[in-house]
Structure formats: C-alpha cells, structure tokens
C-alpha atoms as a PDB file:
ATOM      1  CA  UNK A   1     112.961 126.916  93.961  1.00  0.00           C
ATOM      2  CA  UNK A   2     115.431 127.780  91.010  1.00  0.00           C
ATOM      3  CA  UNK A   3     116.329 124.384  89.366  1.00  0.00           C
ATOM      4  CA  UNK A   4     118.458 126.303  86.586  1.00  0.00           C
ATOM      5  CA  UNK A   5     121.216 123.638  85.685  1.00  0.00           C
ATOM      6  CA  UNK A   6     124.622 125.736  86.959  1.00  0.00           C
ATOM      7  CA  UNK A   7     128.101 125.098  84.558  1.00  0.00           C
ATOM      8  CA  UNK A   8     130.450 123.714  86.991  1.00  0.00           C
ATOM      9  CA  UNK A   9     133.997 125.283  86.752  1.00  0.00           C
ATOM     10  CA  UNK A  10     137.148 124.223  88.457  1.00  0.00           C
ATOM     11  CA  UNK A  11     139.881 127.112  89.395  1.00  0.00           C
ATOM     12  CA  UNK A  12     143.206 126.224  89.759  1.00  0.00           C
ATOM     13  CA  UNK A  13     145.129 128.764  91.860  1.00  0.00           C
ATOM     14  CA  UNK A  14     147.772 128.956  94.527  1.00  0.00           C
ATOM     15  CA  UNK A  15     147.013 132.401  95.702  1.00  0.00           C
ATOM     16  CA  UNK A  16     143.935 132.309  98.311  1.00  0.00           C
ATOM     17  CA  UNK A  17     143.048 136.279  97.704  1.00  0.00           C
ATOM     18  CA  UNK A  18     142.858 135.296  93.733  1.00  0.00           C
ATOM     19  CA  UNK A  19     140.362 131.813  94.621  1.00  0.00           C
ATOM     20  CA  UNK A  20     138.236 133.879  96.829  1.00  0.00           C
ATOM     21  CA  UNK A  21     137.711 136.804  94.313  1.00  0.00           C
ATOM     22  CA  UNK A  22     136.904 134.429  91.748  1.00  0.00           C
ATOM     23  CA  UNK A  23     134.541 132.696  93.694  1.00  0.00           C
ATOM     24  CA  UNK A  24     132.887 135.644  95.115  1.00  0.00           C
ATOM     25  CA  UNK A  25     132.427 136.695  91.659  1.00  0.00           C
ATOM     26  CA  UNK A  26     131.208 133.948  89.732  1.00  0.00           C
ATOM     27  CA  UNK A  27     129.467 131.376  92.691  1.00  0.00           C
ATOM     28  CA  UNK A  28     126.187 132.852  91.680  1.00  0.00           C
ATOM     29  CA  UNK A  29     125.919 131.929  88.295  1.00  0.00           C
ATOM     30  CA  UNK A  30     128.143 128.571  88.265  1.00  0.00           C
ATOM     31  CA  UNK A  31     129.118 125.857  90.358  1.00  0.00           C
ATOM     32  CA  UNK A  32     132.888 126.206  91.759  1.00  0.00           C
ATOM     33  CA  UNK A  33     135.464 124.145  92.429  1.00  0.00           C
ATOM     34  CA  UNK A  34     138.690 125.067  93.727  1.00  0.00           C
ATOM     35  CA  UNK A  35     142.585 123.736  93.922  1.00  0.00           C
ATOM     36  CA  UNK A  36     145.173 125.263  95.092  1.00  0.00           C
ATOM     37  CA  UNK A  37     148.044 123.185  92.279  1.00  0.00           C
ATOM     38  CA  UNK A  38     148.204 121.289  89.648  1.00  0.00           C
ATOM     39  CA  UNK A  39     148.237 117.869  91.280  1.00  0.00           C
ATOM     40  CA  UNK A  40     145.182 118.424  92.831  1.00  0.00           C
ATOM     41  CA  UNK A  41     143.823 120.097  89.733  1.00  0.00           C
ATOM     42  CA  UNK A  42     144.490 116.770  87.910  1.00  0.00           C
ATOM     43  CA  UNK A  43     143.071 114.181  91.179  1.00  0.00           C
ATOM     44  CA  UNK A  44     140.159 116.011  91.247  1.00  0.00           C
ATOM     45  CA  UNK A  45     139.579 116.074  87.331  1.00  0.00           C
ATOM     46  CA  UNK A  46     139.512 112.090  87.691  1.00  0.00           C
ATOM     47  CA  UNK A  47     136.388 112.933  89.925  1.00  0.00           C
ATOM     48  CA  UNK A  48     134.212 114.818  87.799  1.00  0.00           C
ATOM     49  CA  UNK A  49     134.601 116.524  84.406  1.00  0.00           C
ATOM     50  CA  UNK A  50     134.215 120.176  84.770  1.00  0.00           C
ATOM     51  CA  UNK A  51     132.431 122.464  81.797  1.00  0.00           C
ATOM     52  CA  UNK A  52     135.360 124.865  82.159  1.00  0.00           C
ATOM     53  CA  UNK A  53     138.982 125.181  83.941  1.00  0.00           C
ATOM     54  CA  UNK A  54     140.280 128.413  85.022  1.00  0.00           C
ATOM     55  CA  UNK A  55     144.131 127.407  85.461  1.00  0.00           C
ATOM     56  CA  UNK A  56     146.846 130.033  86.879  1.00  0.00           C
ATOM     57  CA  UNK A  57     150.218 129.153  85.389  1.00  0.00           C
ATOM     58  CA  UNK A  58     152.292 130.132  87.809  1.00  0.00           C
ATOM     59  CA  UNK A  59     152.045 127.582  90.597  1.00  0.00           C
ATOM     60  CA  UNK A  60     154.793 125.342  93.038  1.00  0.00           C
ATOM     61  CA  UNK A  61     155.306 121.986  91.720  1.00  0.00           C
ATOM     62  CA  UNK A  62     153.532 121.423  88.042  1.00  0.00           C
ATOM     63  CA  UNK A  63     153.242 124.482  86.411  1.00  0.00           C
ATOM     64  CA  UNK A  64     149.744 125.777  84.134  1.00  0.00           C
ATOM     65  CA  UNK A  65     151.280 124.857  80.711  1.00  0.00           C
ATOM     66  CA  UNK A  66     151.831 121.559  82.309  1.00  0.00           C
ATOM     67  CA  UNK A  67     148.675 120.741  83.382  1.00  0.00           C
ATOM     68  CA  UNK A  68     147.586 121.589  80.389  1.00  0.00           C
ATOM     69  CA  UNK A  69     149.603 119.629  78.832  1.00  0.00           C
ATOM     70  CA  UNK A  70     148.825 116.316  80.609  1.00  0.00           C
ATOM     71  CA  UNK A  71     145.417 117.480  79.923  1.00  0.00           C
ATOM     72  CA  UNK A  72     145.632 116.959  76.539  1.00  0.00           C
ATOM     73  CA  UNK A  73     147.240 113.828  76.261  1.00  0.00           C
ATOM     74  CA  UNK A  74     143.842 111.985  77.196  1.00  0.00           C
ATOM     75  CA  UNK A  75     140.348 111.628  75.364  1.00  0.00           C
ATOM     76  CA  UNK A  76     138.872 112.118  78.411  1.00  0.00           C
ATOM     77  CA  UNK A  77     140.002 115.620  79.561  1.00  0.00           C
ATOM     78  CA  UNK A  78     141.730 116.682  76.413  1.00  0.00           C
ATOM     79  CA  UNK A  79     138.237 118.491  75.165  1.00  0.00           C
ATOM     80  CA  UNK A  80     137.625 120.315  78.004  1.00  0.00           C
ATOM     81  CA  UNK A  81     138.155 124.327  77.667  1.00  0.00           C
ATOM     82  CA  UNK A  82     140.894 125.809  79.308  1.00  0.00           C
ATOM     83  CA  UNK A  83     141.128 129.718  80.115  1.00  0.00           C
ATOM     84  CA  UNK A  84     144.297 130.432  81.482  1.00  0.00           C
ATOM     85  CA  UNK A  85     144.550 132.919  84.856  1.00  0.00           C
ATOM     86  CA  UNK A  86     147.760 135.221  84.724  1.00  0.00           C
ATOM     87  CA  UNK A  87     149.735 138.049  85.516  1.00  0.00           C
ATOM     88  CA  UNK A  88     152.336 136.674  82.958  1.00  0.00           C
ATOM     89  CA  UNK A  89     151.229 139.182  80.006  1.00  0.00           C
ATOM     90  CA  UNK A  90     153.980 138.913  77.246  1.00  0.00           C
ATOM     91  CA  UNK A  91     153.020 138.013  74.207  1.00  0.00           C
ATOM     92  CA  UNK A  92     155.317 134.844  74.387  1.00  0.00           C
ATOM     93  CA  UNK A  93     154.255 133.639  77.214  1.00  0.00           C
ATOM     94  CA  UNK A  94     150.195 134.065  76.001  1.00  0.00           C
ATOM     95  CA  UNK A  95     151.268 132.271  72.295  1.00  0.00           C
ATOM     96  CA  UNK A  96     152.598 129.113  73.957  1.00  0.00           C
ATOM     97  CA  UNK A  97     149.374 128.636  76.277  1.00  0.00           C
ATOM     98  CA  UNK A  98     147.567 128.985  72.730  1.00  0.00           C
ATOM     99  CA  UNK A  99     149.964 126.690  71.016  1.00  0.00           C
ATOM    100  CA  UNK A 100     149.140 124.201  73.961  1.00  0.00           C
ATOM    101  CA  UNK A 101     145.310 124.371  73.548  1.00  0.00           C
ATOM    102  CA  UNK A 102     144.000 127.114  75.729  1.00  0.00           C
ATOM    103  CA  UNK A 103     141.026 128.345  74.679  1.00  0.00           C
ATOM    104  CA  UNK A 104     141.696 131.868  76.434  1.00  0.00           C
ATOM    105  CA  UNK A 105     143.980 134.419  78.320  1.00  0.00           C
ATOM    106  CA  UNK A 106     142.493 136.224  81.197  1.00  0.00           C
ATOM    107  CA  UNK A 107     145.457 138.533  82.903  1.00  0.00           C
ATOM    108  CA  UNK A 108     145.510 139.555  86.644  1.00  0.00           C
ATOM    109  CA  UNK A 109     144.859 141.907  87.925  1.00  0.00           C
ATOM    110  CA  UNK A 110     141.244 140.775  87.213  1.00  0.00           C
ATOM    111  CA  UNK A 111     138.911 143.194  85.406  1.00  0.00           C
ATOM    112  CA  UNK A 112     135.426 142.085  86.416  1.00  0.00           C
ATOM    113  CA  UNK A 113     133.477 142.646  83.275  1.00  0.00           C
ATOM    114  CA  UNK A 114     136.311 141.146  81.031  1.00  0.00           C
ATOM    115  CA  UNK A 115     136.724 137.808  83.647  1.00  0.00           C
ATOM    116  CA  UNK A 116     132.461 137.656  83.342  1.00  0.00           C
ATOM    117  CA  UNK A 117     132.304 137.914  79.784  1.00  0.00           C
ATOM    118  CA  UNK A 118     135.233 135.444  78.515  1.00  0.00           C
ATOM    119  CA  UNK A 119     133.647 132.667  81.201  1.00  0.00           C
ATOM    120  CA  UNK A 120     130.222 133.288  79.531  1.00  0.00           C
ATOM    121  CA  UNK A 121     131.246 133.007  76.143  1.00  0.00           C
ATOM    122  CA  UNK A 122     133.024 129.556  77.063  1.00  0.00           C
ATOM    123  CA  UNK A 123     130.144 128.360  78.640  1.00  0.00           C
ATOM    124  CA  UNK A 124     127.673 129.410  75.620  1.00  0.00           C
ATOM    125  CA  UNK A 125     129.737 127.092  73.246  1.00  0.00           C
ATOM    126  CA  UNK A 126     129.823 124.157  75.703  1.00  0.00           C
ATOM    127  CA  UNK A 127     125.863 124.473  76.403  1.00  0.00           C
ATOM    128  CA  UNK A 128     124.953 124.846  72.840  1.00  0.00           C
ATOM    129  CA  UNK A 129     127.532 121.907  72.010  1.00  0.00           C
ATOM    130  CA  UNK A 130     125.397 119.908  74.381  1.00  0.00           C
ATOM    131  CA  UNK A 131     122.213 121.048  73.319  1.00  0.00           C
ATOM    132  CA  UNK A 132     123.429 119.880  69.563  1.00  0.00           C
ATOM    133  CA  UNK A 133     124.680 116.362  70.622  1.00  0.00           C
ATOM    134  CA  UNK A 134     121.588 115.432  72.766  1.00  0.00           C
ATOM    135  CA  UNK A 135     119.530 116.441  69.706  1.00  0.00           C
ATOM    136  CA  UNK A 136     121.479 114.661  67.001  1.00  0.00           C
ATOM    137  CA  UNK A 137     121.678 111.681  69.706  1.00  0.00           C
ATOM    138  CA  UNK A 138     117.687 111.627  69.952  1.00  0.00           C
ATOM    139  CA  UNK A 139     117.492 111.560  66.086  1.00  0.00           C
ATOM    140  CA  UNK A 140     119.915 109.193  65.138  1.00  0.00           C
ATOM    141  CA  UNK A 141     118.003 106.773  68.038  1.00  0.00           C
ATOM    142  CA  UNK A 142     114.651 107.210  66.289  1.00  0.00           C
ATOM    143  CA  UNK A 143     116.359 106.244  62.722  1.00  0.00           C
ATOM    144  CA  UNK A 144     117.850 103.419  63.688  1.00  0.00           C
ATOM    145  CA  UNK A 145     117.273 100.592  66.347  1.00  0.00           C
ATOM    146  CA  UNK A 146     119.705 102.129  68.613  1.00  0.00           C
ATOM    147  CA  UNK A 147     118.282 102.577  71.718  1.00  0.00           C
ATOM    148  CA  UNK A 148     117.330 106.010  73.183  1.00  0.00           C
ATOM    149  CA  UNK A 149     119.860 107.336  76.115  1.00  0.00           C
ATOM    150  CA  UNK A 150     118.198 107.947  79.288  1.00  0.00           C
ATOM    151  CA  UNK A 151     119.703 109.438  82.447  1.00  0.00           C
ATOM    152  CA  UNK A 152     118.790 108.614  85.898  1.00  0.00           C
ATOM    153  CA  UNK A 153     118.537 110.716  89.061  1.00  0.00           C
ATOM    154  CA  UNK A 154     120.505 108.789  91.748  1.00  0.00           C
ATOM    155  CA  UNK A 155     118.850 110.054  94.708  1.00  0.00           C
ATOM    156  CA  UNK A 156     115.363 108.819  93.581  1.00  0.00           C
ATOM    157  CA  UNK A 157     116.269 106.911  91.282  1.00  0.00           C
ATOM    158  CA  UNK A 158     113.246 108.051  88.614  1.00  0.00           C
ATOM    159  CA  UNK A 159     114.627 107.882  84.884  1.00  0.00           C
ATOM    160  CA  UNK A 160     114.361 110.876  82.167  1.00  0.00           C
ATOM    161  CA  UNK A 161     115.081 111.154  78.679  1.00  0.00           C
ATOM    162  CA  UNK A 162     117.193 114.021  78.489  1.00  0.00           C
ATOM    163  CA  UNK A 163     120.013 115.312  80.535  1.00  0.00           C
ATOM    164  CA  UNK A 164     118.841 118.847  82.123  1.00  0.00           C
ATOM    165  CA  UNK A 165     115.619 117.038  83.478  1.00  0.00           C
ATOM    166  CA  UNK A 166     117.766 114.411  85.395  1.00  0.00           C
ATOM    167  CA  UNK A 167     119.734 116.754  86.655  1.00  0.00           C
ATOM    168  CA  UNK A 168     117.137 119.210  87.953  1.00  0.00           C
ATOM    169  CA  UNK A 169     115.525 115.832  89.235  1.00  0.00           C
ATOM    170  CA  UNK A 170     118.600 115.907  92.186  1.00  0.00           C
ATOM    171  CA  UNK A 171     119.012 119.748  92.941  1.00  0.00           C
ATOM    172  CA  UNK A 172     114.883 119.706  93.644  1.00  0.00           C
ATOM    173  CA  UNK A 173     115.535 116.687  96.557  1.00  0.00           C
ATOM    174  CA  UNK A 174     115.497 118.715  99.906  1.00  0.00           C
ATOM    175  CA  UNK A 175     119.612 117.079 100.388  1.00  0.00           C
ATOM    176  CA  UNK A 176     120.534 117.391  97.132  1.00  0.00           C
ATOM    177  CA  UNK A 177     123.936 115.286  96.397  1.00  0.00           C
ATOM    178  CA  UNK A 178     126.301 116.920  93.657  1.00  0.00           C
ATOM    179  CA  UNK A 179     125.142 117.511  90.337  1.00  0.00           C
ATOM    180  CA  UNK A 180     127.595 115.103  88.874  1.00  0.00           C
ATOM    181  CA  UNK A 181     126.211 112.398  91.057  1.00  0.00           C
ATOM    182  CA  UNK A 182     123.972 112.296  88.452  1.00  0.00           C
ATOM    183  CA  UNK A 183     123.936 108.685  86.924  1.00  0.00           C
ATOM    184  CA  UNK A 184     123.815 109.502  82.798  1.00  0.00           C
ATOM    185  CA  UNK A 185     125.634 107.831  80.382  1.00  0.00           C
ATOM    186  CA  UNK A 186     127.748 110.571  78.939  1.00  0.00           C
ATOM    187  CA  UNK A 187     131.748 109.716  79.944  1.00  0.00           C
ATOM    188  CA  UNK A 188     133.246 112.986  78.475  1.00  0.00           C
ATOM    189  CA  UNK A 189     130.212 114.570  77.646  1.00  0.00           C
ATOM    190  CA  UNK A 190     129.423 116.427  75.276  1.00  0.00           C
ATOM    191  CA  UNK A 191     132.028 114.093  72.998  1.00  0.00           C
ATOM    192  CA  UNK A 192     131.012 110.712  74.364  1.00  0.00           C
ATOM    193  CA  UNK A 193     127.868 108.882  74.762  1.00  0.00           C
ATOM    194  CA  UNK A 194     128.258 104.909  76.399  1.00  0.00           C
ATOM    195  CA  UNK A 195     125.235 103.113  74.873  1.00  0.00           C
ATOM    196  CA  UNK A 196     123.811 100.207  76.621  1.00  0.00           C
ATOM    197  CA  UNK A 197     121.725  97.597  75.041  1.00  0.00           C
ATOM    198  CA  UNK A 198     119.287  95.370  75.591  1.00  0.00           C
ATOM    199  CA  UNK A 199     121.198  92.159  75.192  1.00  0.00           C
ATOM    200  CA  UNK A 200     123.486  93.348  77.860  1.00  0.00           C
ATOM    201  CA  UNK A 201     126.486  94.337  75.826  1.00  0.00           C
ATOM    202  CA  UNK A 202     127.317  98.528  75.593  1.00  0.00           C
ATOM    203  CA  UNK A 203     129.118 100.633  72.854  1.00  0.00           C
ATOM    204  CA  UNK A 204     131.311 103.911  73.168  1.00  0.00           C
ATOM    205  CA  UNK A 205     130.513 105.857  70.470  1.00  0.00           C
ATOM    206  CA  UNK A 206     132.111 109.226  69.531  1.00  0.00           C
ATOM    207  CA  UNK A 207     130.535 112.732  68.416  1.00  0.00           C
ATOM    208  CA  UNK A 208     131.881 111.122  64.515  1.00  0.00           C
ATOM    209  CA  UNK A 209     130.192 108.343  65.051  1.00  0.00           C
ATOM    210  CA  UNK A 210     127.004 109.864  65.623  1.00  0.00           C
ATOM    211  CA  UNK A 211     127.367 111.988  63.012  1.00  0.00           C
ATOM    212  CA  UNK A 212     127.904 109.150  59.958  1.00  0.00           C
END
C-alpha cells in the first residue's frame, strides 16, 4: 500500500470541462477538491485548509480577485498560496492578482507541462515550510519545558510525534476517513501550532514566536 502523504488542493472553477481536466490531470499526485464559485470556495475553506488553491477569476457571483481578497483579510486563510486559473491574459489584469497576493498566473488554455510544474513548485515550498516548522518546533520543545506536539490518528486513536506519521496512520485503516480528519494541533499549519499543557491551559503560538 502507498501511504505517501498527498498535498490537498482545492480548484475553484465554474466551467465543468476546465474542473474535470484539472482533475484528470493532477488526482494522481494530490488530493482534489472542487467548487464550482466563490461562495462555496470560501464554505468549504472553513472545512479544511487546503496546501494550495487553484482559483479561476472569472466566475457568477464573487469574482477570483474577490475571493482572494476575503482570503486575505484572515490569519487563518490569508497564508495559503493562491495560483490563479485564467484566460484573462493582459498584463493588467495578471498585475492586480499579484498586487492582491497571488502567488501565480496559470492562463487557459491549459498547457500540461506548464499547469504540472507551477503546482509542483508551490507545493515544494509549502512541504519544505512544514518540514522546517516541525523541526524548529521539536527543538525549541527539547530547550525549553514546552511540551512536545503530538498528533493523533482519529480512527485509532494511537498518538505520534510528528505529523506525516499520523497522517499515514489513517490512509493505512482499510476505511480510511479524510486526511484532514486527522486530529493534530496545527490550526493554520504550517504558521500555527496550538500548544496544550499539562495544567490544562493551551497557547497559540505563531511561526515568530517559535522562532525568538
């Protein structure tokens, strides 16, 4: 059984040809998510945070800059990277989804390699982010008397000290729930860790904090 830890990415699309190219495309490597506006891009953000949005601009109700935007205006989602999915190509239009936060421009139509290689590069900064945080997070614990982070498989329960084992924990069960059923204490992760301590009482702490 492969129990390689898949990126989870949500694409947010109104055209049904452009969701099902994308997914045939990229469904091997990553877990997918799909929504079909912005509303629904945003409900189901409040469900899980993805590693990556692919967001078409274009769309009925909110447009992609405005998703973005609301995006950014909270600590929870405002980290998350953003490649925008369009057939808008002038420069213009491409400088203000910068000027907004996107982290990259992907225009339709869709060439393969160049869709393949801008979601891997996003992904290899978000994994080695992680990597880097769980590190500095198991150093600062052992310098200090703040308690190591462990993460807990919900299906059986069984506890782990890092992240990837927990989560490889659930995809081995024979029904495997989703991977972000996985209990860890990470709220925005990789930017911030809730600490619990012994006494009861818990602590938010930042990627900063961790770092003084």
């Amino acid at each position: 059984m492969d129990n390689r830890v898949k990126n989870e990415i949500l694409i947010v699309d109104d055209d049904r040809a452009n969701l099902m190219y994308l997914d045939k495309l990229l469904s091997a490597e990553s877990t997918l998510h799909m929504a079909k506006d912005g509303a629904q891009a945003l409900k189901r953000i409040e469900e899980f945070i993805p590693d990556l949005i692919l967001l078409d601009i274009i769309m009925p109700g909110m447009n992609g800059y405005e998703v973005l935007s609301e995006l950014k205006k909270s600590d929870r989602t405002r980290d998350i990277p953003v490649i925008f999915i369009t057939g808008l190509s002038a420069d213009e239009d491409e400088m203000k989804g910068l000027e907004l936060g996107a982290d990259d421009y992907i225009f339709k139509p869709f060439n393969e390699t160049i869709v393949q290689l801008r979601i891997k590069n996003q992904l290899k900064i978000i994994n080695q982010m992680r990597k880097n945080f769980e590190t500095e997070i198991a150093e600062k614990s052992s310098r200090t008397n703040m308690p190591m982070i462990f993460y807990r498989c919900r299906k059986c329960k069984n506890e782990f000290n890092n992240f990837q084992d927990a989560r490889n924990c659930e995809t081995a069960h024979p029904q495997p729930v989703s991977v972000r059923n996985v209990q860890y204490t990470i709220k925005s992760w990789p930017y911030q860790v809730e600490v619990f301590f012994n006494d009861g009482t818990k602590r938010l702490y930042s990627a900063d904090d961790l770092s003084a």
